[in-house]
Protein backbone atom coordinates (compact mmCIF):
# COMPACT_ATOMS: atom_id res chain seq x y z
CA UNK A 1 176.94 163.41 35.37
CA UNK A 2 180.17 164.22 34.10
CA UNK A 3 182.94 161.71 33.72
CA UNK A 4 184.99 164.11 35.50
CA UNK A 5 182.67 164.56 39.00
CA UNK A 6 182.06 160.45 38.56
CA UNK A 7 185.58 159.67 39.30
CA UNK A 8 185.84 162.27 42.40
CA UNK A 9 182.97 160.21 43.47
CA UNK A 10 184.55 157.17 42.73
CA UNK A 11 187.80 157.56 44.55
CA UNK A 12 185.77 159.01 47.81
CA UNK A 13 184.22 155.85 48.04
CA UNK A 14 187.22 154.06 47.63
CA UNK A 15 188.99 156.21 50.04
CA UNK A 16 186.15 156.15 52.45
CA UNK A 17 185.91 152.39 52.17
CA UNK A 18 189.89 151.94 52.95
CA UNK A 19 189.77 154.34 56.19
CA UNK A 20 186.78 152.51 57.12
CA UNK A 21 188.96 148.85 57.21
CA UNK A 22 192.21 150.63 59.02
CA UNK A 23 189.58 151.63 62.07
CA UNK A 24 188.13 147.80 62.00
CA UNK A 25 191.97 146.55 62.59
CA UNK A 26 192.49 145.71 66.49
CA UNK A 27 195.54 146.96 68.33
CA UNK A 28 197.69 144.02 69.94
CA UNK A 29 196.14 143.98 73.67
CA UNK A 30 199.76 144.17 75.13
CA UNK A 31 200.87 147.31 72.83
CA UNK A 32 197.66 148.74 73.79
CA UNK A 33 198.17 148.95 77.37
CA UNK A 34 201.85 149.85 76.69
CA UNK A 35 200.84 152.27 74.54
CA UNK A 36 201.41 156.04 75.95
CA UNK A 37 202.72 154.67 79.40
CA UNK A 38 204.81 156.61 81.71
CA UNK A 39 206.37 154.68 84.08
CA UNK A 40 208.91 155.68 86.63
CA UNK A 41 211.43 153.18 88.15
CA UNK A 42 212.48 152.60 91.41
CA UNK A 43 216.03 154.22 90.85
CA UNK A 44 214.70 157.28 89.23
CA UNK A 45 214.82 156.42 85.94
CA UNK A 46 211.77 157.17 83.49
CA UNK A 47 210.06 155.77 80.23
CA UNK A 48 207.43 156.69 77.91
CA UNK A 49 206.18 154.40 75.63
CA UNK A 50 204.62 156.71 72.77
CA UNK A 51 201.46 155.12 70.55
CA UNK A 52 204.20 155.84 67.70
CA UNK A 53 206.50 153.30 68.77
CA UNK A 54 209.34 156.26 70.27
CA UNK A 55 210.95 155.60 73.53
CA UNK A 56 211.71 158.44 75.39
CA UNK A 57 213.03 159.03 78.93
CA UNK A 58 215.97 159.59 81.65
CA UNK A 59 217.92 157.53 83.11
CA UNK A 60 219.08 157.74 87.00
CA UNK A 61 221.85 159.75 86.15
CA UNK A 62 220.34 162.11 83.70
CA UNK A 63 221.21 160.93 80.53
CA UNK A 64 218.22 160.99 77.49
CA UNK A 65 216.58 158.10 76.79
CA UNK A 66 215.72 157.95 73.26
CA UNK A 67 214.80 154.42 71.17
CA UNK A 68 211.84 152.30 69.55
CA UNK A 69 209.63 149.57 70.86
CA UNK A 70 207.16 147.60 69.61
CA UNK A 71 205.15 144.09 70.19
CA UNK A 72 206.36 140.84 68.80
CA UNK A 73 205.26 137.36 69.75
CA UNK A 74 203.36 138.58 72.72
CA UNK A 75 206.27 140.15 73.76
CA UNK A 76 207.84 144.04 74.51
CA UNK A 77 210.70 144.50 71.81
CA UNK A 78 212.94 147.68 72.41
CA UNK A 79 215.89 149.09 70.90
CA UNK A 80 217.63 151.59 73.05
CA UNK A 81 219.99 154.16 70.45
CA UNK A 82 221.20 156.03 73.70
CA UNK A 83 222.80 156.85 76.26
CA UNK A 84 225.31 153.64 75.02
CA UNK A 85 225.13 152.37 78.60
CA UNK A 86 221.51 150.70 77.99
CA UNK A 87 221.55 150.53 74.31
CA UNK A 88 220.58 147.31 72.50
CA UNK A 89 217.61 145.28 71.34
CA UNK A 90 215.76 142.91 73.54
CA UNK A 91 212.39 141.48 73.97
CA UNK A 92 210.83 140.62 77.46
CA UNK A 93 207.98 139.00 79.00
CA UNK A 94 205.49 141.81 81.16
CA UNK A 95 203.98 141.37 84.13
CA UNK A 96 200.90 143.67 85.08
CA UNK A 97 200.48 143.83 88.96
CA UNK A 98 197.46 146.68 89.35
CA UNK A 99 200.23 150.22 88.52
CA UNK A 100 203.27 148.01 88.34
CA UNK A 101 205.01 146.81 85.34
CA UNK A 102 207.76 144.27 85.03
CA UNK A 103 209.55 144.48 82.47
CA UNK A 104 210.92 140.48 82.14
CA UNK A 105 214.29 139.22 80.62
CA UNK A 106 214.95 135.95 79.08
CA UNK A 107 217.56 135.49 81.65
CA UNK A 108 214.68 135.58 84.58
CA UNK A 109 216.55 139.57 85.97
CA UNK A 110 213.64 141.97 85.86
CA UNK A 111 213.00 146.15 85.77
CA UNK A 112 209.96 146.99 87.61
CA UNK A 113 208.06 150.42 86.57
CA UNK A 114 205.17 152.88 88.65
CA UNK A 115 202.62 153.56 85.88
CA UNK A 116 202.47 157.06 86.18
């Protein structure tokens, strides 16, 4: 064997060995069943929670959505970007009630979303 086809071999096994261990990692069960969620609130407005950590939506009024989220400490961490209205970073407790989901502040006040 040539030294040259020995370390193709090589590195597929080390590749192969590495994409094996990222499958074996377990998603957080929370951002699992946030993961890809479309929810629609009460008022109109909408979210999606995309696997990539994006939030995207519309508010009541028709302004974009657009942010991150993410889960920390058992708990939903956002940062809304726009509209300016809702923008900020918070984390909140969530409540799953069969297709609702309540999206919990520190301060007790709650947003309740339709899983779509």
């Amino acid at each position: 064997m040539h030294f040259r086809t020995f370390c193709f071999l090589a590195a597929g096994i080390v590749l192969a060995g590495c994409m094996e261990t990222a499958s074996d990692v377990e998603m957080d069960p929370l951002k699992s069943r946030l993961s890809g969620m479309n929810g629609v609130h009460e008022t109109g407005t909408t979210i999606t929670l995309h696997p990539n950590g994006r939030v995207t939506g519309q508010t009541a009024g028709g302004d974009e959505i657009a942010g991150a989220w993410d889960v920390r400490n058992k708990q939903y961490c956002r940062t809304i970007s726009s509209p300016e209205t809702i923008a900020g970073t918070s984390c909140q407790d969530v409540v799953f009630e069969g297709r609702q989901v309540s999206f919990i502040n520190a301060d007790g006040s709650s947003s309740t979303f339709t899983m779509q």
